[in-house]
C-alpha atoms as a PDB file:
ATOM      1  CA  UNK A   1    -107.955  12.710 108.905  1.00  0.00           C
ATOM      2  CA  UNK A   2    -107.164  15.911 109.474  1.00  0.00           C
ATOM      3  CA  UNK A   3    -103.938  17.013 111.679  1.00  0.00           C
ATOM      4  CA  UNK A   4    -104.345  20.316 113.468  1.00  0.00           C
ATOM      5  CA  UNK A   5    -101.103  22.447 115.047  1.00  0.00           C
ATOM      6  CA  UNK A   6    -101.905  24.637 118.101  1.00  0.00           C
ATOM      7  CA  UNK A   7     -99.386  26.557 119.800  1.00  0.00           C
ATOM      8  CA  UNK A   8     -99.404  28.099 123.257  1.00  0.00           C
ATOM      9  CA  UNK A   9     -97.792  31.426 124.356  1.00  0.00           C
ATOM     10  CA  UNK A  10     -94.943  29.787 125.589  1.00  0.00           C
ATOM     11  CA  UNK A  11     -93.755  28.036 122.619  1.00  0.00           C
ATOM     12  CA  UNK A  12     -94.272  31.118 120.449  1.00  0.00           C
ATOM     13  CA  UNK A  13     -92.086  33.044 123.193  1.00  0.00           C
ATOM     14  CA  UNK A  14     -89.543  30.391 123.398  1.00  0.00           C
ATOM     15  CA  UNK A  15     -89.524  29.664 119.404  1.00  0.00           C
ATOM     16  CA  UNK A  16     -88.754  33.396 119.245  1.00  0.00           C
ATOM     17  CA  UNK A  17     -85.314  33.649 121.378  1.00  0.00           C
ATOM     18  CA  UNK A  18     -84.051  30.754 118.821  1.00  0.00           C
ATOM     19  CA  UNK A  19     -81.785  30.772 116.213  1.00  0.00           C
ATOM     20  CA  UNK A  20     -83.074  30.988 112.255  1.00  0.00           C
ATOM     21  CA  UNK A  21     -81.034  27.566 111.746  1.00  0.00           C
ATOM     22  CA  UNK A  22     -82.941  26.587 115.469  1.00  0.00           C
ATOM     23  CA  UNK A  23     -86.515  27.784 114.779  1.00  0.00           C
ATOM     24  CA  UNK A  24     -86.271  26.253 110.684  1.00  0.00           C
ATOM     25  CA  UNK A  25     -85.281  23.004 112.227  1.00  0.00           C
ATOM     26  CA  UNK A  26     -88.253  23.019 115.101  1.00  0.00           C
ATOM     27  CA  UNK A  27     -91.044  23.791 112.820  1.00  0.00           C
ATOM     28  CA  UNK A  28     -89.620  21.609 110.083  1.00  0.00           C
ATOM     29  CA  UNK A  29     -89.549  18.747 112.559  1.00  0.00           C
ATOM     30  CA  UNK A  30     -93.346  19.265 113.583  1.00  0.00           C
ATOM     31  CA  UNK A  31     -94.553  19.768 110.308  1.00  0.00           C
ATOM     32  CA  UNK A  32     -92.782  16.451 109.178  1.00  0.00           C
ATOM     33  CA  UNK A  33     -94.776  14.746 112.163  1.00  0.00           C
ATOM     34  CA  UNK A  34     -97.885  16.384 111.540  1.00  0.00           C
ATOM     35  CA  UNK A  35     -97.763  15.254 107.588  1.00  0.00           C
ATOM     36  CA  UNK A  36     -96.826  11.842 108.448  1.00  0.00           C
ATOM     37  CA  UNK A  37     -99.661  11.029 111.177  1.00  0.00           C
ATOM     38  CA  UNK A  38    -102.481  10.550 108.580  1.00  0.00           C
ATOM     39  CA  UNK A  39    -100.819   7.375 107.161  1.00  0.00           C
ATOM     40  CA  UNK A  40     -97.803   6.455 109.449  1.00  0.00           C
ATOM     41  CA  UNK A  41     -98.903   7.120 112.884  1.00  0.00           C
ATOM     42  CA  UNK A  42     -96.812   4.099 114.163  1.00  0.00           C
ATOM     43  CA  UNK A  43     -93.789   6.212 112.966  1.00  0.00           C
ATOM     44  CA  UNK A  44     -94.497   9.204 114.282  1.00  0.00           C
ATOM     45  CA  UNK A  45     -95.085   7.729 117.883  1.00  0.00           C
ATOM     46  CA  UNK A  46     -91.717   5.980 117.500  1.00  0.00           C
ATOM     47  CA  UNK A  47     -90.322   9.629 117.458  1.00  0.00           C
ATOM     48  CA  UNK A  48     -91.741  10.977 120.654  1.00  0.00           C
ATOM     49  CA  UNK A  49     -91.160  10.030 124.175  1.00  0.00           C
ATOM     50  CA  UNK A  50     -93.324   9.647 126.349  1.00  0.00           C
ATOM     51  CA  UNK A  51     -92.925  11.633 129.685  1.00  0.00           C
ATOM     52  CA  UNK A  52     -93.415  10.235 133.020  1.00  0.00           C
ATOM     53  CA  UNK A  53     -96.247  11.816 135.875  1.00  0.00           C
ATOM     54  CA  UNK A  54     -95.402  12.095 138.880  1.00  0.00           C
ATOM     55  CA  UNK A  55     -96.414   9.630 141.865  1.00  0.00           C
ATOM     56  CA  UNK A  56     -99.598  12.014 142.397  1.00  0.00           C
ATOM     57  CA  UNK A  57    -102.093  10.706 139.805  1.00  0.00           C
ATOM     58  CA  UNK A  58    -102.368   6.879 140.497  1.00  0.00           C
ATOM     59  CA  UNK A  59    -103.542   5.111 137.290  1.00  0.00           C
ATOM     60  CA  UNK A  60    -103.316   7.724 134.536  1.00  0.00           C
ATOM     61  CA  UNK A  61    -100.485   7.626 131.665  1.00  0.00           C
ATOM     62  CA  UNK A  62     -99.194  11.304 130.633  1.00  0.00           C
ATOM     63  CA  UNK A  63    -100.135  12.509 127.375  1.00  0.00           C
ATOM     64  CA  UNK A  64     -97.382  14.803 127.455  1.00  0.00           C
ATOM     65  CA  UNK A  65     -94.360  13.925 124.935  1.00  0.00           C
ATOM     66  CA  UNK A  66     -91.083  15.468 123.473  1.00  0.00           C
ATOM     67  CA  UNK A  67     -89.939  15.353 120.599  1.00  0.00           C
ATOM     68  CA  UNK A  68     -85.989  15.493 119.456  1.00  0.00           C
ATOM     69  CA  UNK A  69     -85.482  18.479 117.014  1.00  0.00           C
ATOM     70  CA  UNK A  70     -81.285  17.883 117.076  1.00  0.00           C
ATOM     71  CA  UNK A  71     -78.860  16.913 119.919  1.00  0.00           C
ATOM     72  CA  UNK A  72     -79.565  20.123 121.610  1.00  0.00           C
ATOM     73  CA  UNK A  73     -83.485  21.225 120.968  1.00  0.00           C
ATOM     74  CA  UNK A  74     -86.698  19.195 122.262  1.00  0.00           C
ATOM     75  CA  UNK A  75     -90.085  20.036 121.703  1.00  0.00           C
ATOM     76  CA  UNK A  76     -92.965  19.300 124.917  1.00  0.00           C
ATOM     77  CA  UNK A  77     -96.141  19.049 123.319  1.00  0.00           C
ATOM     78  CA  UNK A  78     -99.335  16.388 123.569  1.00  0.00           C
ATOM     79  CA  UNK A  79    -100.787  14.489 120.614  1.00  0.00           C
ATOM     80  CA  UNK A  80    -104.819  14.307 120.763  1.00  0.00           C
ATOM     81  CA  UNK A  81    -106.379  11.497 118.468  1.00  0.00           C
ATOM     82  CA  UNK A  82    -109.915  12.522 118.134  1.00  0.00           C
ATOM     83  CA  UNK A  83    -111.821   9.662 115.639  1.00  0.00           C
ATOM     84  CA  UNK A  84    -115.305  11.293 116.463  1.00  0.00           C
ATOM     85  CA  UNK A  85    -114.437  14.052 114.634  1.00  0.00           C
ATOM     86  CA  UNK A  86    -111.466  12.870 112.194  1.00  0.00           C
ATOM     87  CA  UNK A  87    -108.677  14.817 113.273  1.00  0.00           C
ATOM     88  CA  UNK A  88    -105.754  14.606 115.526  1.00  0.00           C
ATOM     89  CA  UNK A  89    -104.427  17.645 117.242  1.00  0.00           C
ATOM     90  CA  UNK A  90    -100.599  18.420 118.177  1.00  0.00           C
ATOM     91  CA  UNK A  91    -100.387  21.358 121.093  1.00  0.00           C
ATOM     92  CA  UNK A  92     -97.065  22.761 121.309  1.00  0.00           C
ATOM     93  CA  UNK A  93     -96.321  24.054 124.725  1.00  0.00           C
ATOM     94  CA  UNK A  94     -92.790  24.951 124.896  1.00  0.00           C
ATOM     95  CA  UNK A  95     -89.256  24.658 122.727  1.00  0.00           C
ATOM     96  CA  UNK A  96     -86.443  24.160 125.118  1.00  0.00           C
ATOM     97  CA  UNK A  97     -82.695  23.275 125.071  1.00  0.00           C
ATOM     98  CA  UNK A  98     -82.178  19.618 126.298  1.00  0.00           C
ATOM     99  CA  UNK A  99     -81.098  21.394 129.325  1.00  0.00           C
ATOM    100  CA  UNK A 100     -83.589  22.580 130.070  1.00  0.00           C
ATOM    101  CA  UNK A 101     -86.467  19.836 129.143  1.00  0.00           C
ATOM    102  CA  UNK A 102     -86.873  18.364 132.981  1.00  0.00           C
ATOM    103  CA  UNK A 103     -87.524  22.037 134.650  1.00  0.00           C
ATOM    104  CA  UNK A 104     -89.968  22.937 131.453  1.00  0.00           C
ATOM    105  CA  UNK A 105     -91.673  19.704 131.463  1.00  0.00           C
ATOM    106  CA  UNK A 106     -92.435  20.028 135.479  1.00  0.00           C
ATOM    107  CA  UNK A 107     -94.123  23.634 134.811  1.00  0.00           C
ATOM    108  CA  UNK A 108     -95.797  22.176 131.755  1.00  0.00           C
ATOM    109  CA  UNK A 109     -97.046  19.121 134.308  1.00  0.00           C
ATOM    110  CA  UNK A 110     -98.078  21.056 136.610  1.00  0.00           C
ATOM    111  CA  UNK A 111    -100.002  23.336 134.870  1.00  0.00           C
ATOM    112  CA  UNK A 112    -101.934  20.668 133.103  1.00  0.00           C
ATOM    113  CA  UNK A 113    -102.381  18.140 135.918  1.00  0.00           C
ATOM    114  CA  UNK A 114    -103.427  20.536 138.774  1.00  0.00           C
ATOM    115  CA  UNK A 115    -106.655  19.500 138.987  1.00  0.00           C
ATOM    116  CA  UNK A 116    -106.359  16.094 138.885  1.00  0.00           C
ATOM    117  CA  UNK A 117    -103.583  16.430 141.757  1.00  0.00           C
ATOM    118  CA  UNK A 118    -105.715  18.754 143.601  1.00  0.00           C
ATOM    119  CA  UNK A 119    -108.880  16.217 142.883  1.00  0.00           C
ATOM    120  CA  UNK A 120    -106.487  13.349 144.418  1.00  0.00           C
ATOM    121  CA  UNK A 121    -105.252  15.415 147.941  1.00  0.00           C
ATOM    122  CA  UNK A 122    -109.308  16.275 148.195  1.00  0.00           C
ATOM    123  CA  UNK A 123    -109.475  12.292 147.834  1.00  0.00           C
ATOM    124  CA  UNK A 124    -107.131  11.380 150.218  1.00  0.00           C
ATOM    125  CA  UNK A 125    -108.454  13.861 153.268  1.00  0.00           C
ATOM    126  CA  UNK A 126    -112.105  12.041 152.771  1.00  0.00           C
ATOM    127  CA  UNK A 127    -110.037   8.692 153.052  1.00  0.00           C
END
């Protein structure tokens, strides 16, 4: 299986206002994850947490997950399992203080899910 790491603009932005010790730790983590999928994928879902979507899309799970770098640090990013081709696919969208994680995550949402919420107010004004 081969594990693929894609990174959007805003992680590389907010990977580069972190520390050495901060941005070491980050990409240490996500390699570690990305090694361990092809034979421990069990393990690697036990690290991440799933987070919630909002009330607007009836019947579909996020796919949107963070995982803990240290006390402080969480990475957003979505895991893609793709068994037609053989590979699974991490996407890094942003590195954020824990802070920080619920206003991040909501932009990250939002930018994601727009169409399905938009799809869903279309659905409801035909209802």
């Amino acid at each position: 299986m081969d594990v693929l790491i894609e990174s959007t603009r805003s992680f590389e932005k907010d990977l580069g206002r972190l520390s050495e010790d901060e941005k070491t730790a980050a990409v240490k983590k996500i390699n570690d994850c990305a090694s361990l999928f092809p034979t421990k994928k069990g393990e690697v879902y036990r690290k991440l947490r799933r987070l919630p979507l909002s009330s607007d899309i009836n019947g579909y799970e996020s796919s949107l997950y963070t995982l803990r770098v240290s006390q402080k640090l969480r990475v957003i990013l979505t895991v893609d399992e793709d068994p037609i081709f053989g590979q699974v696919i991490f996407t890094l969208f942003r590195v954020v203080k824990h802070d920080d994680l619920d206003k991040a995550y909501k932009g990250v949402a939002k930018s994601l899910y727009q169409g399905l919420l938009h799809h869903n107010q279309e659905t409801a004004r035909i209802l």
